[in-house]
PDB file of N, CA and C in Angstrom:
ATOM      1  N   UNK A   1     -42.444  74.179 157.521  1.00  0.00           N
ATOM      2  CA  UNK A   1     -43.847  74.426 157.246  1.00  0.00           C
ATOM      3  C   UNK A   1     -44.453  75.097 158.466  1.00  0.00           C
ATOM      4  N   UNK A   2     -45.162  75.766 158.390  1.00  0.00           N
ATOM      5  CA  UNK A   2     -45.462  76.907 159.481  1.00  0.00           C
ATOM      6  C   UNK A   2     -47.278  76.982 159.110  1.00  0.00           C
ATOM      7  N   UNK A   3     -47.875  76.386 160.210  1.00  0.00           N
ATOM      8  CA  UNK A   3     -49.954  76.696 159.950  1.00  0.00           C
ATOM      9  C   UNK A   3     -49.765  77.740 160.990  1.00  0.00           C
ATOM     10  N   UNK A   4     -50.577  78.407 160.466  1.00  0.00           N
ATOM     11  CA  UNK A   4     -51.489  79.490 160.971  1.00  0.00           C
ATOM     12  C   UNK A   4     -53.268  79.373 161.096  1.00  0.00           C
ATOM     13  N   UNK A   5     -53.998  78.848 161.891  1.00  0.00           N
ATOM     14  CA  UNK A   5     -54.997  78.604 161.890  1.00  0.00           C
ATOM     15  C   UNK A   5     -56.567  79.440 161.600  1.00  0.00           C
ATOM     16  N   UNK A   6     -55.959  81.193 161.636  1.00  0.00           N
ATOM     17  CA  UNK A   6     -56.721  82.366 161.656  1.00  0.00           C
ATOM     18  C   UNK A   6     -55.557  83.427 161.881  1.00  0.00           C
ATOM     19  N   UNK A   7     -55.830  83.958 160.843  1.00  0.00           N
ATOM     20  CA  UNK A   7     -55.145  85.471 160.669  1.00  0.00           C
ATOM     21  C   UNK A   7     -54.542  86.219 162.304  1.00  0.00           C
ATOM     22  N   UNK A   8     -55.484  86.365 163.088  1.00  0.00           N
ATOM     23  CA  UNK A   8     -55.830  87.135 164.109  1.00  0.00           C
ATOM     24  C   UNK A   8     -55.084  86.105 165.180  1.00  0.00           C
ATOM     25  N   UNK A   9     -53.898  86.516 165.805  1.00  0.00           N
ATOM     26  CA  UNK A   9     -53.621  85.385 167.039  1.00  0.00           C
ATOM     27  C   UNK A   9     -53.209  86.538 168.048  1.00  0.00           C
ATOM     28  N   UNK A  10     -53.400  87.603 168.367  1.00  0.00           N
ATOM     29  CA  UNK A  10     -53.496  88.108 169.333  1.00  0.00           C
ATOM     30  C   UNK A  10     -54.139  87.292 170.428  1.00  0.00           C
ATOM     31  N   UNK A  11     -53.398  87.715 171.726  1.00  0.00           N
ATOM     32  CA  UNK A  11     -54.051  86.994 173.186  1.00  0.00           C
ATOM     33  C   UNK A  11     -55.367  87.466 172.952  1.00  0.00           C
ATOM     34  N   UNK A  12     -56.664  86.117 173.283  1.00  0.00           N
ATOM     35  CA  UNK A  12     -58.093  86.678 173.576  1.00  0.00           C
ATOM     36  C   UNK A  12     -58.536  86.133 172.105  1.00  0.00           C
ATOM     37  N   UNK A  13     -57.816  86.419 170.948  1.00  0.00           N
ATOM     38  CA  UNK A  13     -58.137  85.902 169.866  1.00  0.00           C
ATOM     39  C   UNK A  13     -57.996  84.068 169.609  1.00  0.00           C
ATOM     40  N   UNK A  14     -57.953  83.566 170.257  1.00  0.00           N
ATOM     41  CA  UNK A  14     -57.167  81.936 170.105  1.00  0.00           C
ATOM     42  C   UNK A  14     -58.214  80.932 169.240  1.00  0.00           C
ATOM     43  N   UNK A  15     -58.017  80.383 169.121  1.00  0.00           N
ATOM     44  CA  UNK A  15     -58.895  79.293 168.160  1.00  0.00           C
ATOM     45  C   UNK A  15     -59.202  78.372 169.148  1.00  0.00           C
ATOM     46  N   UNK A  16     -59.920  77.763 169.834  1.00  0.00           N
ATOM     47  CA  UNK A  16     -60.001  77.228 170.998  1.00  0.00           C
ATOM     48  C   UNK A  16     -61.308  76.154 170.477  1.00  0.00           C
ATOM     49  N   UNK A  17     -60.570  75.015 171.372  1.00  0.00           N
ATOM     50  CA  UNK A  17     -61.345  73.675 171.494  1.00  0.00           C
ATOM     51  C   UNK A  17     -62.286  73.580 172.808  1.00  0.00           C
ATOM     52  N   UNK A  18     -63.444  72.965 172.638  1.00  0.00           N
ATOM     53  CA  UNK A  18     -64.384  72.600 173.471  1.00  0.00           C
ATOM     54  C   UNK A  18     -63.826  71.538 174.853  1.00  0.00           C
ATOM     55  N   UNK A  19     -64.224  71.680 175.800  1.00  0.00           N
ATOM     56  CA  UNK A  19     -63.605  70.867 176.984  1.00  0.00           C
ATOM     57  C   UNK A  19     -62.514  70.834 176.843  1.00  0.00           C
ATOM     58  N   UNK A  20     -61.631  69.217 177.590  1.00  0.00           N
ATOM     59  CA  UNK A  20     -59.813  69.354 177.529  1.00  0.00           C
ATOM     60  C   UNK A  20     -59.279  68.617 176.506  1.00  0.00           C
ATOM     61  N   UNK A  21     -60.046  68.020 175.855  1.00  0.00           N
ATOM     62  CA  UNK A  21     -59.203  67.853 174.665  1.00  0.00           C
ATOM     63  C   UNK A  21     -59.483  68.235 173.395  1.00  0.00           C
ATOM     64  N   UNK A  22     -59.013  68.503 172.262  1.00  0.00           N
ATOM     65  CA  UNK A  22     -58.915  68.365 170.665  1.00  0.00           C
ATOM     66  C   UNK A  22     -58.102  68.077 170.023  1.00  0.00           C
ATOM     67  N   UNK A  23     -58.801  67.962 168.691  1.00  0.00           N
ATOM     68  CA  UNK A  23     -58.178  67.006 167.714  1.00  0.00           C
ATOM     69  C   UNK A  23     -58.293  67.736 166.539  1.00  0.00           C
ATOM     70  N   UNK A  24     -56.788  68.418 165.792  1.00  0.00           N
ATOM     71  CA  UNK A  24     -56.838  68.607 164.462  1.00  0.00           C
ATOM     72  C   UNK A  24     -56.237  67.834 163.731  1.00  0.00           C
ATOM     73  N   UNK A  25     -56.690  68.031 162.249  1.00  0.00           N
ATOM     74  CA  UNK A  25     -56.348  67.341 161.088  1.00  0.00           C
ATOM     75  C   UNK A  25     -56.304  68.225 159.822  1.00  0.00           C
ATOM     76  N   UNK A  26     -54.798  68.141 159.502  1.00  0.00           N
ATOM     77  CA  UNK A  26     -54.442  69.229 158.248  1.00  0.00           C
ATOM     78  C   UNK A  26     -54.074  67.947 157.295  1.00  0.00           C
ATOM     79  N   UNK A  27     -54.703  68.294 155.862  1.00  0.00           N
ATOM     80  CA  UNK A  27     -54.597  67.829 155.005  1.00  0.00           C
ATOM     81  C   UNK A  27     -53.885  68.598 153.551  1.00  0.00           C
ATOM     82  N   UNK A  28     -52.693  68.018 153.592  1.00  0.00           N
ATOM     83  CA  UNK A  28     -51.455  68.846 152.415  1.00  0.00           C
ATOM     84  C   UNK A  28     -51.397  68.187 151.261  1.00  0.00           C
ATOM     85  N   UNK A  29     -51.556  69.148 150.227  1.00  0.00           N
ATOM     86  CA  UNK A  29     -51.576  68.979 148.848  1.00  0.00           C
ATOM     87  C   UNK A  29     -50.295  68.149 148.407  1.00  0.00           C
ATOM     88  N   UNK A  30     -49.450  68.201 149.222  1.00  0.00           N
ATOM     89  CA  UNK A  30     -47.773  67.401 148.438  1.00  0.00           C
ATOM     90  C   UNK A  30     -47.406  66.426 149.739  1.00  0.00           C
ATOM     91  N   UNK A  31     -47.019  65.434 149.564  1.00  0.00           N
ATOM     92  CA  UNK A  31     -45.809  64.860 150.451  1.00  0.00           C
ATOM     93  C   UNK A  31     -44.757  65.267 151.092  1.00  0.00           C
ATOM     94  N   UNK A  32     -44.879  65.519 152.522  1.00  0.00           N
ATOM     95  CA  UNK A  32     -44.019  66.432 153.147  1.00  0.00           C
ATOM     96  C   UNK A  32     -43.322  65.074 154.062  1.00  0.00           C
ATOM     97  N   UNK A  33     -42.201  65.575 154.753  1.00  0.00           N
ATOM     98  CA  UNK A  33     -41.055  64.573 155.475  1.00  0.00           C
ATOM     99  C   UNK A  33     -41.053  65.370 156.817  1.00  0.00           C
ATOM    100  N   UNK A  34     -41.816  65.538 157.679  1.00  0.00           N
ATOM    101  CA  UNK A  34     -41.714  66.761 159.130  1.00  0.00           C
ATOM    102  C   UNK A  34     -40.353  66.332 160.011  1.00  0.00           C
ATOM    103  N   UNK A  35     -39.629  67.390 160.187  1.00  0.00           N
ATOM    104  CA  UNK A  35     -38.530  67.019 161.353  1.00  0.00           C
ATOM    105  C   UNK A  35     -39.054  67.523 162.749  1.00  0.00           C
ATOM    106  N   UNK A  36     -39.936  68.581 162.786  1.00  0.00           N
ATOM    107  CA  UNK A  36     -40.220  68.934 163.896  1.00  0.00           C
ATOM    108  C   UNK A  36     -41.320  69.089 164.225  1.00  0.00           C
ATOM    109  N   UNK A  37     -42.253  69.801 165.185  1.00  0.00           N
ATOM    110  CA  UNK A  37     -43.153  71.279 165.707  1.00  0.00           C
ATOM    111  C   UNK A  37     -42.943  71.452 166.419  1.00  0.00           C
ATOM    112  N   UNK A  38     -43.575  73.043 165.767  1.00  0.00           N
ATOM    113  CA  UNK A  38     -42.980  74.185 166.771  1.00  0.00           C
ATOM    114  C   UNK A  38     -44.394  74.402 167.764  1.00  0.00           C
ATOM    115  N   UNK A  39     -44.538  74.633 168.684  1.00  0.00           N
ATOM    116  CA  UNK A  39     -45.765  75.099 169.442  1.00  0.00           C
ATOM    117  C   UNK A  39     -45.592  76.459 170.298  1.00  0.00           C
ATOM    118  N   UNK A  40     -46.496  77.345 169.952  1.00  0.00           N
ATOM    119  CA  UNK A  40     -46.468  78.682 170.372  1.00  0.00           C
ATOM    120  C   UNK A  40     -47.593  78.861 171.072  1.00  0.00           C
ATOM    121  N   UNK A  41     -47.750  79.624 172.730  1.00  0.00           N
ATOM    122  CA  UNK A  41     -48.779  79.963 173.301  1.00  0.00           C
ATOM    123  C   UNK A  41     -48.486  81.300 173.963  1.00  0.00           C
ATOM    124  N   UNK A  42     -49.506  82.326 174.266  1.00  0.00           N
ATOM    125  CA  UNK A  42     -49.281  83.319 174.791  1.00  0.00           C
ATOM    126  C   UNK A  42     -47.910  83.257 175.723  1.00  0.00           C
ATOM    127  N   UNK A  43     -47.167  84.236 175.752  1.00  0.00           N
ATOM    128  CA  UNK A  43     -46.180  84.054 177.408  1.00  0.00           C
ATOM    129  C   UNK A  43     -46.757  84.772 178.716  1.00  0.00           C
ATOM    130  N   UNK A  44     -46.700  83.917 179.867  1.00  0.00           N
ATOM    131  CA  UNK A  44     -47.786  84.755 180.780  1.00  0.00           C
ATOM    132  C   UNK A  44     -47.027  85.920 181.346  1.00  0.00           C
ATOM    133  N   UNK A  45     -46.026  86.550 180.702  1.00  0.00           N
ATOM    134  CA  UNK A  45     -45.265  88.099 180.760  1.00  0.00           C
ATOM    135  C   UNK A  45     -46.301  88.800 179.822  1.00  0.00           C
ATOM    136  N   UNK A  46     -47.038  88.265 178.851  1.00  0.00           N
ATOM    137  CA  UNK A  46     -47.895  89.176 178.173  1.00  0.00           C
ATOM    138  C   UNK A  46     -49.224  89.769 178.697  1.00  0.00           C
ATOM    139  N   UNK A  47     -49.617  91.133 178.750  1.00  0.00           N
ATOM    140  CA  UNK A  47     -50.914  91.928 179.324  1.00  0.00           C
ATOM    141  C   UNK A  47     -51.867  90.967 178.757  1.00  0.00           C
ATOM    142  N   UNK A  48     -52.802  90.931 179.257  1.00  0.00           N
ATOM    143  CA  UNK A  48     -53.279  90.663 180.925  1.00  0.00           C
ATOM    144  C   UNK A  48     -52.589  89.894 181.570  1.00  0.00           C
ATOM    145  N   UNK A  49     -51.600  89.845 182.145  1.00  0.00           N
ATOM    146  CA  UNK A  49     -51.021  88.666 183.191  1.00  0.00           C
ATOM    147  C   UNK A  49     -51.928  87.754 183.789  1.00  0.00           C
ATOM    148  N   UNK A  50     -51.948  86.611 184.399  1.00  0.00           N
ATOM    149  CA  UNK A  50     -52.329  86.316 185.023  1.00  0.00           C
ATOM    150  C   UNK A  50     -52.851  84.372 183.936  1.00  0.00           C
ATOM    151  N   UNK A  51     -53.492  83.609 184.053  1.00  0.00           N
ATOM    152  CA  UNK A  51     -53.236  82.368 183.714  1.00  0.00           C
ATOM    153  C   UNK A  51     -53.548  81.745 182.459  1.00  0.00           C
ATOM    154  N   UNK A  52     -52.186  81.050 182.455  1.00  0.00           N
ATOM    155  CA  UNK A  52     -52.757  80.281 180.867  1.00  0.00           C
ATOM    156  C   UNK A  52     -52.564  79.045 180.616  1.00  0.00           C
ATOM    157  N   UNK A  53     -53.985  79.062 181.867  1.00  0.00           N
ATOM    158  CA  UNK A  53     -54.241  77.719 181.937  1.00  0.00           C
ATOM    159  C   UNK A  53     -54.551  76.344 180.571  1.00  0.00           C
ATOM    160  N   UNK A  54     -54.944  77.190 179.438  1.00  0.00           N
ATOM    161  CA  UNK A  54     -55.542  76.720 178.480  1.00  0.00           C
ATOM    162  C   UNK A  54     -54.423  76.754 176.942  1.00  0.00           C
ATOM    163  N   UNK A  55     -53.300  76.997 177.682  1.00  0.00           N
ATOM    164  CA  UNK A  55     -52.149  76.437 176.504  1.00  0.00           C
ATOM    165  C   UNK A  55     -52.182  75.086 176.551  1.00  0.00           C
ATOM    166  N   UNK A  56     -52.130  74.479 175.436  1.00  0.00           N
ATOM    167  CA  UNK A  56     -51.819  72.880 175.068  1.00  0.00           C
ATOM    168  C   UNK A  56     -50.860  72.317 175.920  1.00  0.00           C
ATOM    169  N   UNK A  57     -50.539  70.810 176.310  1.00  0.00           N
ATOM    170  CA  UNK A  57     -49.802  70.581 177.552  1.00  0.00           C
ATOM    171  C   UNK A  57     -49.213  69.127 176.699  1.00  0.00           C
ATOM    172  N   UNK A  58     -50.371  68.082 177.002  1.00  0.00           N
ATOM    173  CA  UNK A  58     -49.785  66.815 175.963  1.00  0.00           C
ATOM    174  C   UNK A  58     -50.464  66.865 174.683  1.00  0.00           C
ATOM    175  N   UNK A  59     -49.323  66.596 173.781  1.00  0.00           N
ATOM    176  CA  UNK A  59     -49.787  66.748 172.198  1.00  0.00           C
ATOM    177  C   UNK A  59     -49.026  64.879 171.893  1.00  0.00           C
ATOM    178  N   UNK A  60     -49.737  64.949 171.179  1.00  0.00           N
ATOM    179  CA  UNK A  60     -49.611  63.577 170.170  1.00  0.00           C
ATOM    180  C   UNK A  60     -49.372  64.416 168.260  1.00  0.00           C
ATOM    181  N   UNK A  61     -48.708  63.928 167.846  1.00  0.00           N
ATOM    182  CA  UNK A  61     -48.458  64.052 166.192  1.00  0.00           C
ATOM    183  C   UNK A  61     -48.384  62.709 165.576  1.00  0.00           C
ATOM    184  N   UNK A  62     -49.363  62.716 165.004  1.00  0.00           N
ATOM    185  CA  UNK A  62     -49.049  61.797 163.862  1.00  0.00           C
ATOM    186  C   UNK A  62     -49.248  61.975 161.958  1.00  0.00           C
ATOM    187  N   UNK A  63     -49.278  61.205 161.531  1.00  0.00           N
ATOM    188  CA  UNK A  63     -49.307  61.252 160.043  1.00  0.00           C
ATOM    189  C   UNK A  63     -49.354  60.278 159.271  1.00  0.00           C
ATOM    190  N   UNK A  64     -49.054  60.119 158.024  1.00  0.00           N
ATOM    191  CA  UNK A  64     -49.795  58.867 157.593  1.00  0.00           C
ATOM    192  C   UNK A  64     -48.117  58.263 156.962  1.00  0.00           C
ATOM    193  N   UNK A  65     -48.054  56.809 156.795  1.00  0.00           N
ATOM    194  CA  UNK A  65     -46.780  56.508 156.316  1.00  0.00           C
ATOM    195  C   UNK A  65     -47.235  56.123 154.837  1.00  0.00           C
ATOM    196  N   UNK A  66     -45.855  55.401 154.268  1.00  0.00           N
ATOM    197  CA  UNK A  66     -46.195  55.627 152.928  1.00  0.00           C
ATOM    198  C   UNK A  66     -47.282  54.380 152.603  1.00  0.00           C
ATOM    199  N   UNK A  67     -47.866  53.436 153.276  1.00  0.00           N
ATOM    200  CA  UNK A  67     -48.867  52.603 152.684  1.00  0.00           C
ATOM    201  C   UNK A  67     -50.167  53.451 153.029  1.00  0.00           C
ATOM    202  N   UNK A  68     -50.259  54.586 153.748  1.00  0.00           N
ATOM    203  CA  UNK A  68     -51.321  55.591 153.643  1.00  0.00           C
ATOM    204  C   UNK A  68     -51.927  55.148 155.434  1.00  0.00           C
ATOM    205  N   UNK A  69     -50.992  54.430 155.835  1.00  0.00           N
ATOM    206  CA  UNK A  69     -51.614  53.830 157.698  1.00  0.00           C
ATOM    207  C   UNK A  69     -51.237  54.829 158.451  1.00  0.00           C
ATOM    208  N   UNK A  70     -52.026  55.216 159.280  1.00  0.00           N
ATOM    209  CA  UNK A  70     -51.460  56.360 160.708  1.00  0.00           C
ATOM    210  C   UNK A  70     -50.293  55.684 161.451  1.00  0.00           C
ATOM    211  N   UNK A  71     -49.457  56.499 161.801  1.00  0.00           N
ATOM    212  CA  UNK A  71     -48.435  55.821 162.046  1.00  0.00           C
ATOM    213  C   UNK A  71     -47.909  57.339 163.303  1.00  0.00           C
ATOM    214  N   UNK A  72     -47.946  56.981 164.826  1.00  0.00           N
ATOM    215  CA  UNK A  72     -46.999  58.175 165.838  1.00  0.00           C
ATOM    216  C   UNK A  72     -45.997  58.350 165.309  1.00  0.00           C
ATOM    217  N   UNK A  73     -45.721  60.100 165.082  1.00  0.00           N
ATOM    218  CA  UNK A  73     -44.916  60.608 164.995  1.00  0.00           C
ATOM    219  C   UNK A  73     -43.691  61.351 165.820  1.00  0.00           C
ATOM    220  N   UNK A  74     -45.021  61.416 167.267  1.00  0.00           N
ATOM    221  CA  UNK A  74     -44.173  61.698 168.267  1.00  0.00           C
ATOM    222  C   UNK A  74     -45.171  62.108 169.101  1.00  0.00           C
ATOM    223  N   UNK A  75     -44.287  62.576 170.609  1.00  0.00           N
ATOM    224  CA  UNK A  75     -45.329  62.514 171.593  1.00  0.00           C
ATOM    225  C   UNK A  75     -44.113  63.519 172.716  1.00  0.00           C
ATOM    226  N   UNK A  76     -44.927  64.937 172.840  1.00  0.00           N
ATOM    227  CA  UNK A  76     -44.683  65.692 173.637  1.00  0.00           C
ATOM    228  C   UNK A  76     -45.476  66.580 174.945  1.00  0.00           C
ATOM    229  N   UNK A  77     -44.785  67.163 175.528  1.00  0.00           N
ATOM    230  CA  UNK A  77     -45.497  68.182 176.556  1.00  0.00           C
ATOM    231  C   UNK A  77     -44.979  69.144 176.379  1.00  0.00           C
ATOM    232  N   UNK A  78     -46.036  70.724 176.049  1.00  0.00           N
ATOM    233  CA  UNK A  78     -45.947  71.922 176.122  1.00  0.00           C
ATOM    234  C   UNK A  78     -45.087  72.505 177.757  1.00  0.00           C
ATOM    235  N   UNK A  79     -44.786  73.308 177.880  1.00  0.00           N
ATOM    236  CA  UNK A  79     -44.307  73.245 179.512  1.00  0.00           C
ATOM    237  C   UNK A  79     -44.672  75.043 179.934  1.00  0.00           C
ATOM    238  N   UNK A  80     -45.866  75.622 180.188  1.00  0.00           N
ATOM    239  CA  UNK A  80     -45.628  77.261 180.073  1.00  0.00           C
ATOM    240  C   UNK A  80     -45.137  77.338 180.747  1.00  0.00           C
ATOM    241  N   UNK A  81     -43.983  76.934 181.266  1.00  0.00           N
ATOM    242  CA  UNK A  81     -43.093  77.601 182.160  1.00  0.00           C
ATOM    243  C   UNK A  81     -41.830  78.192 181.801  1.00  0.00           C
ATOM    244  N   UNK A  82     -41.785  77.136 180.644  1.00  0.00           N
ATOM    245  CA  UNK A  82     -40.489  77.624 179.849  1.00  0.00           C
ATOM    246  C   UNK A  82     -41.315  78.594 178.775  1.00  0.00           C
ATOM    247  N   UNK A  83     -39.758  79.450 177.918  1.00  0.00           N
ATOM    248  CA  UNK A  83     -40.123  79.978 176.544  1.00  0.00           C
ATOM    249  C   UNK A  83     -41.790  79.629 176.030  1.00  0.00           C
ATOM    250  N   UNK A  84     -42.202  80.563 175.145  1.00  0.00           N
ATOM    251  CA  UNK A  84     -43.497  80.359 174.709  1.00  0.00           C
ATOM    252  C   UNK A  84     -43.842  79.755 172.854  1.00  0.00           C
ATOM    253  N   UNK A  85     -42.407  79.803 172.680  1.00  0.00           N
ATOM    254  CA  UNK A  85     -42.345  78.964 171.334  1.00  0.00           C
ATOM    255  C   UNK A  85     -41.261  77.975 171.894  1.00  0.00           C
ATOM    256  N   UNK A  86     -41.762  76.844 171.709  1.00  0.00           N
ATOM    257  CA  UNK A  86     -40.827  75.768 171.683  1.00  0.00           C
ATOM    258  C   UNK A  86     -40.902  74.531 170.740  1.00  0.00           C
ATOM    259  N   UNK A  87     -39.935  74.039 170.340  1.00  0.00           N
ATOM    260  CA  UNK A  87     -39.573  73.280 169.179  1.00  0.00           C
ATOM    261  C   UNK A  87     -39.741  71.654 169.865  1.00  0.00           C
ATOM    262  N   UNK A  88     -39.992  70.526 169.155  1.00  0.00           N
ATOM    263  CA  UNK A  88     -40.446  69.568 169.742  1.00  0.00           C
ATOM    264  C   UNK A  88     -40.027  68.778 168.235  1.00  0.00           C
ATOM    265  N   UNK A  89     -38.922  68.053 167.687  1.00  0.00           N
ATOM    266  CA  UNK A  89     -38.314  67.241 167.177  1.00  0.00           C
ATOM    267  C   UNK A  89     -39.115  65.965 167.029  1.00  0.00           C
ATOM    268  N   UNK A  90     -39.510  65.112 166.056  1.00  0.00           N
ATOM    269  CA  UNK A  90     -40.415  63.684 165.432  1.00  0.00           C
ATOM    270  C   UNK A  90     -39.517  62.778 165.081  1.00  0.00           C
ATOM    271  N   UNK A  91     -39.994  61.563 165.008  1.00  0.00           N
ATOM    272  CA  UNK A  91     -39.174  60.703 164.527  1.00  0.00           C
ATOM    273  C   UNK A  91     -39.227  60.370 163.646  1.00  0.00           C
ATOM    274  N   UNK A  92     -38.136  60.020 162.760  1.00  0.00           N
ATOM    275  CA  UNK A  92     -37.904  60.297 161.283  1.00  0.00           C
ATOM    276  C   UNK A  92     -37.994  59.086 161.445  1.00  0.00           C
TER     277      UNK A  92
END
């Protein structure tokens, strides 16, 4: 499953949260089973060089289990140091 949040994700274009943290919530028409996410942020090899400071760093995932309770799904760190798509595995 792959979100796209706005058409437009060119650098400069980003969907961006107020202060240092946010919080989304996607709501899916079917019952899905997630093995992973993927998280993608500019690479700072891309024009304009210079900082990206404002890629996501600690993410939390969760979701709902089957009595409908929030339940952690997992708990990672973005790293821009590495690759700019990186895959981040949940617990099944």
């Amino acid at each position: 499953v792959v979100f796209c949040f706005q058409p437009d994700v060119t650098p400069g274009k980003c969907w961006a949260f107020q202060g240092s943290q946010g919080q989304v919530v996607i709501r899916l028409p079917a019952r899905i089973w997630p093995t992973a996410v993927t998280m993608q942020h500019v690479s700072k090899r891309v024009p304009p060089p210079g900082s990206i400071s404002s890629s996501p760093k600690d993410i939390a995932v969760s979701g709902l289990d089957e009595d409908g309770e929030d339940t952690l799904l997992g708990t990672f760190t973005y790293d821009p140091e590495k690759e700019a798509i990186q895959v981040f595995p949940l617990k099944v």
